[in-house]
C-alpha atoms as a PDB file:
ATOM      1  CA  UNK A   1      41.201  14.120  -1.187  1.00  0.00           C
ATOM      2  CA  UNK A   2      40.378  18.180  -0.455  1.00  0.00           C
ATOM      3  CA  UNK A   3      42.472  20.090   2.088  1.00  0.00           C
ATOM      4  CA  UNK A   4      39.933  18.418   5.146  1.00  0.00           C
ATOM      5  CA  UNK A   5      41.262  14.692   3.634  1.00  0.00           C
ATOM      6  CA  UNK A   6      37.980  13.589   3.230  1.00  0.00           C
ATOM      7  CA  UNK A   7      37.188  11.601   0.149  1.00  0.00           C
ATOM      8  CA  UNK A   8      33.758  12.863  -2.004  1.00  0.00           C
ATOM      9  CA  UNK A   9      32.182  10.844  -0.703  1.00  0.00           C
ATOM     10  CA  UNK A  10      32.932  11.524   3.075  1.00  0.00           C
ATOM     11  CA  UNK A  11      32.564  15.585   1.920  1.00  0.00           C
ATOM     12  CA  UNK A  12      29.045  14.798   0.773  1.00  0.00           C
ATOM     13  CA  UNK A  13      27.815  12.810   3.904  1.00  0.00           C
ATOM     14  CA  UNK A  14      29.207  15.096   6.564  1.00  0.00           C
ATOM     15  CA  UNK A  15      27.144  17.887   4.185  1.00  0.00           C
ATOM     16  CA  UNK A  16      24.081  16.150   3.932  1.00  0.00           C
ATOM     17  CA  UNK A  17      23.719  14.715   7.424  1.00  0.00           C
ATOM     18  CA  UNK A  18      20.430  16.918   8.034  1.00  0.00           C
ATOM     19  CA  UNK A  19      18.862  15.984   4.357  1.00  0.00           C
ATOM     20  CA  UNK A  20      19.129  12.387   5.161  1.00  0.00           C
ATOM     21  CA  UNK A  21      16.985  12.957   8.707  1.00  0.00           C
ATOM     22  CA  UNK A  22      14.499  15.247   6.772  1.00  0.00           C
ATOM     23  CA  UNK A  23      14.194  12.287   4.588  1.00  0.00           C
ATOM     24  CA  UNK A  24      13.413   9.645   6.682  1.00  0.00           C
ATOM     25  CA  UNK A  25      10.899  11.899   8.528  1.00  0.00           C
ATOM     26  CA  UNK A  26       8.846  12.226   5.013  1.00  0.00           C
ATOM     27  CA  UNK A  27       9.315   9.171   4.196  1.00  0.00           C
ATOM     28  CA  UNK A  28       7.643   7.306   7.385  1.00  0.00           C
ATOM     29  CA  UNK A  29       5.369  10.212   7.536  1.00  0.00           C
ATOM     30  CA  UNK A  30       4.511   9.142   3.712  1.00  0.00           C
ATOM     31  CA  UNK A  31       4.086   5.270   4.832  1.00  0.00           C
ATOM     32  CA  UNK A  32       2.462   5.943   7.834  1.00  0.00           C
ATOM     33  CA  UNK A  33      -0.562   8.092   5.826  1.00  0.00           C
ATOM     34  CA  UNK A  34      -0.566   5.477   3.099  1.00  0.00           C
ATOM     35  CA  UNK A  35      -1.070   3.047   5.746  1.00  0.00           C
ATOM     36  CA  UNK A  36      -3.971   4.011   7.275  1.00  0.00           C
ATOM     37  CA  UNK A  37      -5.463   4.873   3.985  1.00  0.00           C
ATOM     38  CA  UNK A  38      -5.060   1.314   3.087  1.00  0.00           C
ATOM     39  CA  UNK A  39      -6.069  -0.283   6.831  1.00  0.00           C
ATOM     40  CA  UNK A  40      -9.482   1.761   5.842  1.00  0.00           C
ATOM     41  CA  UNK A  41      -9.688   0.662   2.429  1.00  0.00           C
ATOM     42  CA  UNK A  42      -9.402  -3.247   4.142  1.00  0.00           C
ATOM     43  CA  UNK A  43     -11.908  -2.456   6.702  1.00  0.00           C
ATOM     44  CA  UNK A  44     -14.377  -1.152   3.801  1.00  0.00           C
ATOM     45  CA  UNK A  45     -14.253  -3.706   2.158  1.00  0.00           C
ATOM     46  CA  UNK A  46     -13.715  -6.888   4.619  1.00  0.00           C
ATOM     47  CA  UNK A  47     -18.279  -6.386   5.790  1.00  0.00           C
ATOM     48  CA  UNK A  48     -19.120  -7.236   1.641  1.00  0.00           C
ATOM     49  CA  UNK A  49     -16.588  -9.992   0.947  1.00  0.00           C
ATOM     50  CA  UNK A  50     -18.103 -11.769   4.294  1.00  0.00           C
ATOM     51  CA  UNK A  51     -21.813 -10.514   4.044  1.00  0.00           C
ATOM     52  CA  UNK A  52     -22.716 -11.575   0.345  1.00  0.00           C
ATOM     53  CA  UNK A  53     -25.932 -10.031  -1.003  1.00  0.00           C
ATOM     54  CA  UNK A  54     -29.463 -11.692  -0.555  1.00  0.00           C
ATOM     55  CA  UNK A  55     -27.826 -13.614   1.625  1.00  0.00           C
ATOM     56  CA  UNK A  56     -27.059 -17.775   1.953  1.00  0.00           C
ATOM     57  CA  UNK A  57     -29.348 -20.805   1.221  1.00  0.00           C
ATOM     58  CA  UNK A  58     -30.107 -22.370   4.468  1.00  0.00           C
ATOM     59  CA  UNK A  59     -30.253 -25.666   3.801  1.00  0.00           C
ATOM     60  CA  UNK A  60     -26.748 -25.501   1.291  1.00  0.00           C
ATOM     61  CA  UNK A  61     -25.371 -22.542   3.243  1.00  0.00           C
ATOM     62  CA  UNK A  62     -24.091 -21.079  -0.075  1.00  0.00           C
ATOM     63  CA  UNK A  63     -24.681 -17.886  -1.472  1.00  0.00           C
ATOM     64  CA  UNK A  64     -28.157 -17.461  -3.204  1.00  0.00           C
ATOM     65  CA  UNK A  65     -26.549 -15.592  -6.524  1.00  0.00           C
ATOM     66  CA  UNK A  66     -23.810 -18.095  -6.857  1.00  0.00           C
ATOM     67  CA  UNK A  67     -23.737 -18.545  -9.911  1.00  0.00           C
ATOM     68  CA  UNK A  68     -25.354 -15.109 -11.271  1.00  0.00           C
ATOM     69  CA  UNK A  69     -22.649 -13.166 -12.992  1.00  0.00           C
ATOM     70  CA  UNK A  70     -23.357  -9.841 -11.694  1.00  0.00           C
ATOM     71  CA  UNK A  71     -22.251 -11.749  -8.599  1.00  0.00           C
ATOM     72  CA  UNK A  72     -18.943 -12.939  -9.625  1.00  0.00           C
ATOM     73  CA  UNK A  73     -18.354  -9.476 -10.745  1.00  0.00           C
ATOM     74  CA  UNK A  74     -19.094  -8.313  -7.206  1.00  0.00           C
ATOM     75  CA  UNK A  75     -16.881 -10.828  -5.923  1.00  0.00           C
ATOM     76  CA  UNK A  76     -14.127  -9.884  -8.028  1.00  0.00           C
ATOM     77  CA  UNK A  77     -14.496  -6.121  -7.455  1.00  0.00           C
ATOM     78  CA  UNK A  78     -14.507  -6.290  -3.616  1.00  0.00           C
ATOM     79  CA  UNK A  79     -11.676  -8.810  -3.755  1.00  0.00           C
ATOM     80  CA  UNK A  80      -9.527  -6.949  -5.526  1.00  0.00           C
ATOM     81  CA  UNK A  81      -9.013  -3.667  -3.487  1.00  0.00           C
ATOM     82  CA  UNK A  82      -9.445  -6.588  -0.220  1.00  0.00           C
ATOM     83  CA  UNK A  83      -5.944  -8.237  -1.442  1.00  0.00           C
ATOM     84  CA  UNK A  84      -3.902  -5.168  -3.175  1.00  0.00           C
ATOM     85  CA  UNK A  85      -4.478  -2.842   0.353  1.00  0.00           C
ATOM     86  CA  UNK A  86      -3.952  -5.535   2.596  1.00  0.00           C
ATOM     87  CA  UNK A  87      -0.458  -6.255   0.368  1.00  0.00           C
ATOM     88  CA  UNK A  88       0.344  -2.390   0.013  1.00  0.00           C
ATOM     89  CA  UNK A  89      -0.146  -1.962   3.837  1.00  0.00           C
ATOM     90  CA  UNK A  90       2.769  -5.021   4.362  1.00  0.00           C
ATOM     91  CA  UNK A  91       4.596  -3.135   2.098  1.00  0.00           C
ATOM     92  CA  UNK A  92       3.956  -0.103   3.659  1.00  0.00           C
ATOM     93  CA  UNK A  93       4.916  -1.413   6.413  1.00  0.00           C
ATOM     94  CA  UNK A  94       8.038  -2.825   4.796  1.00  0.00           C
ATOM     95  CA  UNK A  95       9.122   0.728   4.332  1.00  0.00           C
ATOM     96  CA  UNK A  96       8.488   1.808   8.003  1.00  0.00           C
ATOM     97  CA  UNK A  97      10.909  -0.844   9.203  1.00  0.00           C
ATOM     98  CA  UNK A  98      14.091   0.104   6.908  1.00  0.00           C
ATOM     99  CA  UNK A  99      17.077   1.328   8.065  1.00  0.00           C
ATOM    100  CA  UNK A 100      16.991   4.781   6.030  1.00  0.00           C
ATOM    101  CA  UNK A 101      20.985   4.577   5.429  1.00  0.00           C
ATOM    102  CA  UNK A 102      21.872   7.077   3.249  1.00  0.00           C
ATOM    103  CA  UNK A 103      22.599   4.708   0.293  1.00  0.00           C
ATOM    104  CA  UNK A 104      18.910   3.782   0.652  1.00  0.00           C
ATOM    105  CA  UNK A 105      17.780   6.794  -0.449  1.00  0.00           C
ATOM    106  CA  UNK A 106      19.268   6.935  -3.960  1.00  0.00           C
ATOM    107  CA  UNK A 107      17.642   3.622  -5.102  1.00  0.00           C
ATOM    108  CA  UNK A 108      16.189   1.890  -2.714  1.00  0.00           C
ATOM    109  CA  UNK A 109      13.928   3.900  -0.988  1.00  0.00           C
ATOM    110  CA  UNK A 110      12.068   5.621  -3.767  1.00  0.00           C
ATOM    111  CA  UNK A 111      11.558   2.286  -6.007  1.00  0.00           C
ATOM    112  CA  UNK A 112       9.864   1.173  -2.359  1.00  0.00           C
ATOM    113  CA  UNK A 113       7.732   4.133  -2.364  1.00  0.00           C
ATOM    114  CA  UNK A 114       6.821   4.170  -6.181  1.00  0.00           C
ATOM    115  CA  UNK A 115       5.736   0.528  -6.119  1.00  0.00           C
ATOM    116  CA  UNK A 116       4.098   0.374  -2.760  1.00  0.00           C
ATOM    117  CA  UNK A 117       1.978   3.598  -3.733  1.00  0.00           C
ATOM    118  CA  UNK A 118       0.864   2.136  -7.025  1.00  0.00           C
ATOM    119  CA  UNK A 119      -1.679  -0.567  -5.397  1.00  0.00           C
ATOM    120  CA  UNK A 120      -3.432   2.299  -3.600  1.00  0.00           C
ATOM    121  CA  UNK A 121      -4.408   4.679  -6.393  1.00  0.00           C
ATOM    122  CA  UNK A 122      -5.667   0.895  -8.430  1.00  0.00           C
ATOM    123  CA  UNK A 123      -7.362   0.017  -5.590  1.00  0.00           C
ATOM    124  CA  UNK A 124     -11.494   0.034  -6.418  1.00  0.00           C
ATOM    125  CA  UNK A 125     -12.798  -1.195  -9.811  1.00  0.00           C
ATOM    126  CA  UNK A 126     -16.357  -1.536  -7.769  1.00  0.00           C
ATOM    127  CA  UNK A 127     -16.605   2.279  -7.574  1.00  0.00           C
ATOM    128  CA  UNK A 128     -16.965   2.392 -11.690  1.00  0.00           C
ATOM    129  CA  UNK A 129     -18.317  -0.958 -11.937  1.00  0.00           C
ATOM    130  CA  UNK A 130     -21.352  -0.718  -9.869  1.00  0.00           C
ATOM    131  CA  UNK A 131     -22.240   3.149 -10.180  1.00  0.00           C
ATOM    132  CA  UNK A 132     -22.125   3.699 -13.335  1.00  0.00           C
END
């Protein structure tokens, strides 16, 4: 106890009440840009995971380069940024929708942040695969 009779902890919350605010601003502004990153990332790549090269065979309505492996590897490189943005923007999301208690932001928060930003900067093996 100090000569106010407030415990540390009480000291260091009435002290830091305008850090905490600052922090939740950043941190939804910080979700909110990663999230529309990642809704465009999903909307890039939603047309080629639908609209297969060459096309389907009419009469088996599969793709022509089925079973060509340059086409699996397409596949598999538009699939891959498809799933991770569409899970980082739920995440994202996730972190819009938390209560920002101060507690939250010794843990919490940041581990949130540091694994919800990793899918987005993984996000397109196409890029190297098909231009270089």
């Amino acid at each position: 106890m100090n000569d106010n009779r407030m415990t540390p902890r009480q000291l260091f919350t009435k002290s830091h009440k305008q850090l905490v605010k600052e922090g939740e601003r950043w941190m939804k502004e910080t979700a909110t840009s990663c999230t529309v990153v990642g809704a465009l990332i999903i909307t890039i790549m939603f047309a080629p995971a639908f609209t297969v090269p060459s096309g389907n065979n009419g009469e088996t309505g599969f793709p022509i380069f089925l079973h060509k492996n340059l086409f699996m590897a397409f596949i598999v490189s538009d699939s891959i940024p498809l799933f991770s943005s569409t899970t980082s923007v739920l995440m994202f999301l996730g972190i819009l929708t938390s209560r920002y208690a101060e507690d939250d932001f010794l843990k919490f928060l940041p581990k949130k942040m540091i694994e919800r930003t990793r899918p987005e900067f993984s996000q397109n093996p196409r890029r190297t695969l098909w231009n270089s």
